[in-house]
PDB file of N, CA and C in Angstrom:
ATOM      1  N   UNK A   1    -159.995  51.451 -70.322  1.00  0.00           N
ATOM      2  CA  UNK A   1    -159.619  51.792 -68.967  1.00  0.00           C
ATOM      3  C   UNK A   1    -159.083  53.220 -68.923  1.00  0.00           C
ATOM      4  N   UNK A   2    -159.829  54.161 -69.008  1.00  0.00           N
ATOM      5  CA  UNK A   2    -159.511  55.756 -68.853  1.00  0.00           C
ATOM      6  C   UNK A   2    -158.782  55.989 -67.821  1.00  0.00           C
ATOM      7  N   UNK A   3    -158.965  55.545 -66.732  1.00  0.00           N
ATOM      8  CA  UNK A   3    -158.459  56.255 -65.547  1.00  0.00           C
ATOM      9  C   UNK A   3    -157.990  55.390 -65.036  1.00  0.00           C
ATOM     10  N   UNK A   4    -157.020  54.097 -65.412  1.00  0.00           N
ATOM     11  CA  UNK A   4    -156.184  53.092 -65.311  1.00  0.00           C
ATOM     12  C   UNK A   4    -156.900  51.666 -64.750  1.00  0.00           C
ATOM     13  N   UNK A   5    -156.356  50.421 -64.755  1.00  0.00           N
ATOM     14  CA  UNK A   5    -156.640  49.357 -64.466  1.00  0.00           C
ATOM     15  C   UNK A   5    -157.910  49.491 -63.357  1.00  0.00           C
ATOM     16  N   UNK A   6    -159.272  48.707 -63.242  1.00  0.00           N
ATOM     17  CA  UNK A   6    -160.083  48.598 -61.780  1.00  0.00           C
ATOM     18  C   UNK A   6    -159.771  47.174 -61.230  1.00  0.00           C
ATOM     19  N   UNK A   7    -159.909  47.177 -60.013  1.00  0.00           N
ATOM     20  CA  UNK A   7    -159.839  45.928 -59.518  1.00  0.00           C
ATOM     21  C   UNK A   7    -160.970  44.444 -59.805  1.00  0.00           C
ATOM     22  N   UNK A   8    -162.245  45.310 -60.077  1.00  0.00           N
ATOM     23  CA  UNK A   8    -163.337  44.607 -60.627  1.00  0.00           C
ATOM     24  C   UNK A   8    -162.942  43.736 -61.827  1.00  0.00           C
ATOM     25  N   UNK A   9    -161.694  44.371 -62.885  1.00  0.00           N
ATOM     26  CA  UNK A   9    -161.921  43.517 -63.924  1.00  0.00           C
ATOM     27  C   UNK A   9    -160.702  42.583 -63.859  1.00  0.00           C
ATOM     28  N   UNK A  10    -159.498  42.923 -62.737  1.00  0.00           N
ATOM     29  CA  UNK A  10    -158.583  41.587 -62.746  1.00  0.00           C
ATOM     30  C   UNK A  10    -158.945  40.505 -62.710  1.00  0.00           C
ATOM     31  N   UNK A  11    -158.290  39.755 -63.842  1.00  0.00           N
ATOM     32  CA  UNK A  11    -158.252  38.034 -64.112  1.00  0.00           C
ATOM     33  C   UNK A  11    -158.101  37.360 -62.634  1.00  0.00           C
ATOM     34  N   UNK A  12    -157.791  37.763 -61.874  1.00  0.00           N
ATOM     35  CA  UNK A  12    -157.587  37.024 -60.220  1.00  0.00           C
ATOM     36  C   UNK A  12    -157.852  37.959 -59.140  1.00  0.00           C
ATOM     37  N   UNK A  13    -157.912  36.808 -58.150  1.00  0.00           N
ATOM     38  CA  UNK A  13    -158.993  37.632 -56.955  1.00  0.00           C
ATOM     39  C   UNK A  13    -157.438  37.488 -55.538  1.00  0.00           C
ATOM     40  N   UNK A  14    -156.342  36.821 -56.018  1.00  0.00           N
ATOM     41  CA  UNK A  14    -155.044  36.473 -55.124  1.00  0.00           C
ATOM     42  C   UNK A  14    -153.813  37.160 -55.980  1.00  0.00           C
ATOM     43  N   UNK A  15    -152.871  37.247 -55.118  1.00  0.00           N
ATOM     44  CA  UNK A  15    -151.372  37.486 -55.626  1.00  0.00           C
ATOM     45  C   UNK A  15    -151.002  36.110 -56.031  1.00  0.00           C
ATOM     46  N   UNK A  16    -150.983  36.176 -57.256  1.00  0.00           N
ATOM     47  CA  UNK A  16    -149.633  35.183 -58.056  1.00  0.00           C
ATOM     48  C   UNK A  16    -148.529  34.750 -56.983  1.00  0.00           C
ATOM     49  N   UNK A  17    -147.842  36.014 -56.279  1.00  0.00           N
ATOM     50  CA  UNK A  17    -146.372  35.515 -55.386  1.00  0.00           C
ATOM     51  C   UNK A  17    -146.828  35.465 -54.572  1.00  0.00           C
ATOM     52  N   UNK A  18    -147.573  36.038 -53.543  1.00  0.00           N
ATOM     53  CA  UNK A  18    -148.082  35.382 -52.195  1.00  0.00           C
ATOM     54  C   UNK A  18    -149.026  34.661 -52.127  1.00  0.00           C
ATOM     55  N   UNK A  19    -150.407  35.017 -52.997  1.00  0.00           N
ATOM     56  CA  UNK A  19    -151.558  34.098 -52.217  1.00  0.00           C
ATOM     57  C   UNK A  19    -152.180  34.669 -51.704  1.00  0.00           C
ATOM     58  N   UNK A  20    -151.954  36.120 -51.223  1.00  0.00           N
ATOM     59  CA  UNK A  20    -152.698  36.910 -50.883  1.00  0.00           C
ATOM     60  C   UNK A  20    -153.823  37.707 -51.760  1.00  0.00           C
ATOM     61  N   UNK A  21    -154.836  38.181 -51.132  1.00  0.00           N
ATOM     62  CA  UNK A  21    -155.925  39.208 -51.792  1.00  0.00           C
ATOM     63  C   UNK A  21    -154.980  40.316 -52.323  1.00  0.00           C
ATOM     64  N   UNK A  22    -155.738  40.750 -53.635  1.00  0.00           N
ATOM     65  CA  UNK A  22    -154.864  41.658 -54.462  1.00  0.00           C
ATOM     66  C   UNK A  22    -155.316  42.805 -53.909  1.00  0.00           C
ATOM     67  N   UNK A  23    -155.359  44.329 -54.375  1.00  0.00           N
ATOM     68  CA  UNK A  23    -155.170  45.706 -54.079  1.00  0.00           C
ATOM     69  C   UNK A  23    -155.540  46.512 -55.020  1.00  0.00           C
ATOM     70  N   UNK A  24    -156.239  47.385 -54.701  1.00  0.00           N
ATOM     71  CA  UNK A  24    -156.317  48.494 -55.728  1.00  0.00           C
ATOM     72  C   UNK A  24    -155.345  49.299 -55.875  1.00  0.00           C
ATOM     73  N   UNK A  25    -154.370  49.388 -55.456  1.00  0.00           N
ATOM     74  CA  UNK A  25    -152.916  50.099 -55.771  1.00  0.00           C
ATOM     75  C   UNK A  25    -151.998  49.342 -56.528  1.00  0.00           C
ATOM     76  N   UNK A  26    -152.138  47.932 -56.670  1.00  0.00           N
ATOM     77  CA  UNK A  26    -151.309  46.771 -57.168  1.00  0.00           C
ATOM     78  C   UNK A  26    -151.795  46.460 -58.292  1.00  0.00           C
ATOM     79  N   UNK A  27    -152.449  47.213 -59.540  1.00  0.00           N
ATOM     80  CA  UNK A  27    -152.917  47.030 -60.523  1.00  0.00           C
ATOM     81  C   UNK A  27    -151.671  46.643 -61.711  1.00  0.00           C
ATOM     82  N   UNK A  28    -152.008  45.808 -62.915  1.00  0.00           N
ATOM     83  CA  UNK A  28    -151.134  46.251 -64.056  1.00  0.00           C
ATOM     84  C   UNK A  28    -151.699  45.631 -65.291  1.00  0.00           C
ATOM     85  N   UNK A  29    -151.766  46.145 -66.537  1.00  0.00           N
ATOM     86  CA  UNK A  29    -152.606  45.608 -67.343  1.00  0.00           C
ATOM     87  C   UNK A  29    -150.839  44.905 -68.370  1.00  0.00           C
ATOM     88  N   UNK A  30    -151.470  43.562 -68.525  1.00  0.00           N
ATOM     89  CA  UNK A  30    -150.205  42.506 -69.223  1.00  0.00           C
ATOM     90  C   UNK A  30    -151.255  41.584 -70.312  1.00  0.00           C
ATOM     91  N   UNK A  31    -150.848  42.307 -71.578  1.00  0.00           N
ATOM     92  CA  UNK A  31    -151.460  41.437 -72.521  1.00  0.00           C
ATOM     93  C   UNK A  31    -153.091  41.634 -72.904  1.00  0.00           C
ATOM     94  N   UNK A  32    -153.314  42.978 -72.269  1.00  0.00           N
ATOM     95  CA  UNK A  32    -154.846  43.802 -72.110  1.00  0.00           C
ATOM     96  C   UNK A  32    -155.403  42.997 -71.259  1.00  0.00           C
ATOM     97  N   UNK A  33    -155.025  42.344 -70.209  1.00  0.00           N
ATOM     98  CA  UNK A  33    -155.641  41.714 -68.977  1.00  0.00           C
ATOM     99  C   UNK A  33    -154.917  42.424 -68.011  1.00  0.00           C
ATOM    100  N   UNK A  34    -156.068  43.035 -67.303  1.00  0.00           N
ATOM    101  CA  UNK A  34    -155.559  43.392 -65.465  1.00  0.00           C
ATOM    102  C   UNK A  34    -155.516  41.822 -64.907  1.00  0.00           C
ATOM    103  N   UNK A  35    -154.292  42.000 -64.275  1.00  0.00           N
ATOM    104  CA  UNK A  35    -153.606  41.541 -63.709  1.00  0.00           C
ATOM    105  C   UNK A  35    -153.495  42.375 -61.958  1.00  0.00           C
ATOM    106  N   UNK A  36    -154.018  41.432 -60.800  1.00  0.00           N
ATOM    107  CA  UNK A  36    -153.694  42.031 -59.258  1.00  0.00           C
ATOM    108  C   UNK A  36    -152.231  41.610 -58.586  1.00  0.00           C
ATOM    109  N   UNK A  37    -151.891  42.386 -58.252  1.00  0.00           N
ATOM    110  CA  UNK A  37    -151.318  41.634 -56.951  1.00  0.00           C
ATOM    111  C   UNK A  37    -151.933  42.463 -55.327  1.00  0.00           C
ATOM    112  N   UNK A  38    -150.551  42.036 -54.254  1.00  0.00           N
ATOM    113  CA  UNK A  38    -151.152  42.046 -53.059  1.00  0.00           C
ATOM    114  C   UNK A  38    -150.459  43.462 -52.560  1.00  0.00           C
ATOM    115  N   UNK A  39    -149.514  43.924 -53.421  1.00  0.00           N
ATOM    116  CA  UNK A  39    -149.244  44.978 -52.967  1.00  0.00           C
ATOM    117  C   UNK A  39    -148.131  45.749 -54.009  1.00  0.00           C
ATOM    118  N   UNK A  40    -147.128  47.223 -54.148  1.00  0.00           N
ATOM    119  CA  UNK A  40    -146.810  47.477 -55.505  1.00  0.00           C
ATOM    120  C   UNK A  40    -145.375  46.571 -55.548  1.00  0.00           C
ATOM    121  N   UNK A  41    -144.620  46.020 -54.497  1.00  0.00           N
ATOM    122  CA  UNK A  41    -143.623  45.430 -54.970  1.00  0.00           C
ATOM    123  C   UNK A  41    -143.965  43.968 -55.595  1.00  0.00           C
ATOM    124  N   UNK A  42    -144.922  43.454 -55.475  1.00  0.00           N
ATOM    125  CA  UNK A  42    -144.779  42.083 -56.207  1.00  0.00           C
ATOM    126  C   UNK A  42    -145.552  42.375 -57.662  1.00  0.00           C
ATOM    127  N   UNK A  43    -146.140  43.691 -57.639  1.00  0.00           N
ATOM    128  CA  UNK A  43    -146.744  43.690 -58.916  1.00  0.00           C
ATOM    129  C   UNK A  43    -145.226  44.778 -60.363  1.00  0.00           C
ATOM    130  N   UNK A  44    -144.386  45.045 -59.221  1.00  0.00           N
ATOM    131  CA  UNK A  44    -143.148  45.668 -60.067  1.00  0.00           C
ATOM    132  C   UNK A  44    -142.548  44.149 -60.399  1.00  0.00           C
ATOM    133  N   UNK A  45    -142.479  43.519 -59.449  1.00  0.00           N
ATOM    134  CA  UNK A  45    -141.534  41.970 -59.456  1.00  0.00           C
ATOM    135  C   UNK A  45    -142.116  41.594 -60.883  1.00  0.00           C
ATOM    136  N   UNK A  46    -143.805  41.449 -60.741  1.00  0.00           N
ATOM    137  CA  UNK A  46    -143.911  40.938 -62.381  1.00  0.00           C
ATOM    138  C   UNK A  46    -143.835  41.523 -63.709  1.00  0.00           C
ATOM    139  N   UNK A  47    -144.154  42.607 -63.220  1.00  0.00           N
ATOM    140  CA  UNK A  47    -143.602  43.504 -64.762  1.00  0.00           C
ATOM    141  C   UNK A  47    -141.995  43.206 -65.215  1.00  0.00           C
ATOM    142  N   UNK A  48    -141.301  43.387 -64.155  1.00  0.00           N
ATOM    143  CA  UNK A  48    -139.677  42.970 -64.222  1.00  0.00           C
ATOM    144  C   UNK A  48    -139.333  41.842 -65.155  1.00  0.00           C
ATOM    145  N   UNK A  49    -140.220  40.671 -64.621  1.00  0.00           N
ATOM    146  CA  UNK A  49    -139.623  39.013 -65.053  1.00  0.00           C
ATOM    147  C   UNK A  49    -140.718  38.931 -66.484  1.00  0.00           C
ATOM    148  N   UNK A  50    -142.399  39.335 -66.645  1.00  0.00           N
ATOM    149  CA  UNK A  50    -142.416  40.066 -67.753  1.00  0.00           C
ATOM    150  C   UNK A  50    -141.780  40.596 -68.964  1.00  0.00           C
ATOM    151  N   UNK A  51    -141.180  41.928 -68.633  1.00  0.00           N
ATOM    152  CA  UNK A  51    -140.359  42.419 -69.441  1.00  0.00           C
ATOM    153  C   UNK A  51    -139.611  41.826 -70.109  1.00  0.00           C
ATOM    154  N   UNK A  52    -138.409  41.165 -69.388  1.00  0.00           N
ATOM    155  CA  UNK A  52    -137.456  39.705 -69.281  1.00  0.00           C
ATOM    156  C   UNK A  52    -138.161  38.725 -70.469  1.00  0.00           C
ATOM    157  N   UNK A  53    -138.822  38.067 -69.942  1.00  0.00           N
ATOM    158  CA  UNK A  53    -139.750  37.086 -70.989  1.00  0.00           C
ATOM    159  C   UNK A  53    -140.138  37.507 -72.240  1.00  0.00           C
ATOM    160  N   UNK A  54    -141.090  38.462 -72.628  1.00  0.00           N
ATOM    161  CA  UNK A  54    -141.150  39.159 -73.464  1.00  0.00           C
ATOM    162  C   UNK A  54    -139.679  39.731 -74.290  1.00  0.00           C
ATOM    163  N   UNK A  55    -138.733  40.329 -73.759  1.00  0.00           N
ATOM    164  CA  UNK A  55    -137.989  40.655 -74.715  1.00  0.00           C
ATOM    165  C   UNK A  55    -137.138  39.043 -75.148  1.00  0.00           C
ATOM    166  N   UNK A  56    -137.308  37.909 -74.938  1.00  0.00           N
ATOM    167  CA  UNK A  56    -136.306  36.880 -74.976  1.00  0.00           C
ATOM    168  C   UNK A  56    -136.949  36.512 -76.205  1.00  0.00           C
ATOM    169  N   UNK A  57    -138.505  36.159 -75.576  1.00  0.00           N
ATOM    170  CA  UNK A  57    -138.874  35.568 -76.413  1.00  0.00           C
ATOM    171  C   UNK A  57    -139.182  36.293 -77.777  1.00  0.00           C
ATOM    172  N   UNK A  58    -139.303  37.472 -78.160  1.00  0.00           N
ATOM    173  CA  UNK A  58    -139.218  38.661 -79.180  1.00  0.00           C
ATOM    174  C   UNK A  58    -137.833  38.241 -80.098  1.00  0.00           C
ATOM    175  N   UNK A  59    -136.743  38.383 -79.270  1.00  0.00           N
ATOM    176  CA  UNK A  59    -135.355  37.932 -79.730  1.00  0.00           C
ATOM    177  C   UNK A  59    -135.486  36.706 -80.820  1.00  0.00           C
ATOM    178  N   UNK A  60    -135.837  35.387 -80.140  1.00  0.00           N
ATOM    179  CA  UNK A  60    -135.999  34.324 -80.180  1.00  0.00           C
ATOM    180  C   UNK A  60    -136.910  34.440 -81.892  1.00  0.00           C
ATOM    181  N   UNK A  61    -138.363  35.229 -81.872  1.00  0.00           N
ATOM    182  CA  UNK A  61    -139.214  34.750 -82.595  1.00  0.00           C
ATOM    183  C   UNK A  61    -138.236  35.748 -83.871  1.00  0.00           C
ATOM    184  N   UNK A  62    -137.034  36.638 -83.637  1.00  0.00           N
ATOM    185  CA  UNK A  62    -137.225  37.474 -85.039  1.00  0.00           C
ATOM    186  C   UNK A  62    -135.553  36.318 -84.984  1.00  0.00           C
ATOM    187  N   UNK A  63    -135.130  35.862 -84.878  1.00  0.00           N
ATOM    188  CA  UNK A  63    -133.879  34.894 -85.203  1.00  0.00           C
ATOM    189  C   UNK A  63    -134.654  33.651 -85.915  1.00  0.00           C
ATOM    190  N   UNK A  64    -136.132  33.644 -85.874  1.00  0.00           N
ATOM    191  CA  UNK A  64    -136.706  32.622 -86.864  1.00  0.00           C
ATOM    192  C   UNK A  64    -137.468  32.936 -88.337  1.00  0.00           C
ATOM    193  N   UNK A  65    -137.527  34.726 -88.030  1.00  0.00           N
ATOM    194  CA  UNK A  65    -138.386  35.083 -88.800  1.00  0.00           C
ATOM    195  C   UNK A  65    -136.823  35.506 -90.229  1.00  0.00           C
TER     196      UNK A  65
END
């Protein structure tokens, strides 16, 4: 993806939080999957709770390692 996420290759054709049709401004690539949403605040919302998840569970896996 040279010139950042396309809408063609997001895993979904709706917003996760609304339900709504996603956006070509609402791009984000999570886990080398584009990922849509419906507009840029619900696609910041998931990077946020993302982030969150990811660092817990990181925590979590090196307190076993």
């Amino acid at each position: 993806m040279p010139d950042g996420p396309r809408i063609e290759d997001a895993v979904n054709e709706t917003c996760p939080w609304s339900g709504d049709p996603i956006a070509a401004d609402s791009l984000t690539v999570y886990r080398g999957a584009v990922v849509g949403f419906c507009n840029p605040g619900c696609r910041d919302k998931f990077e946020k709770a993302t982030k969150a998840f990811d660092l817990a569970l990181g925590a979590r896996q090196a307190r076993q390692d």
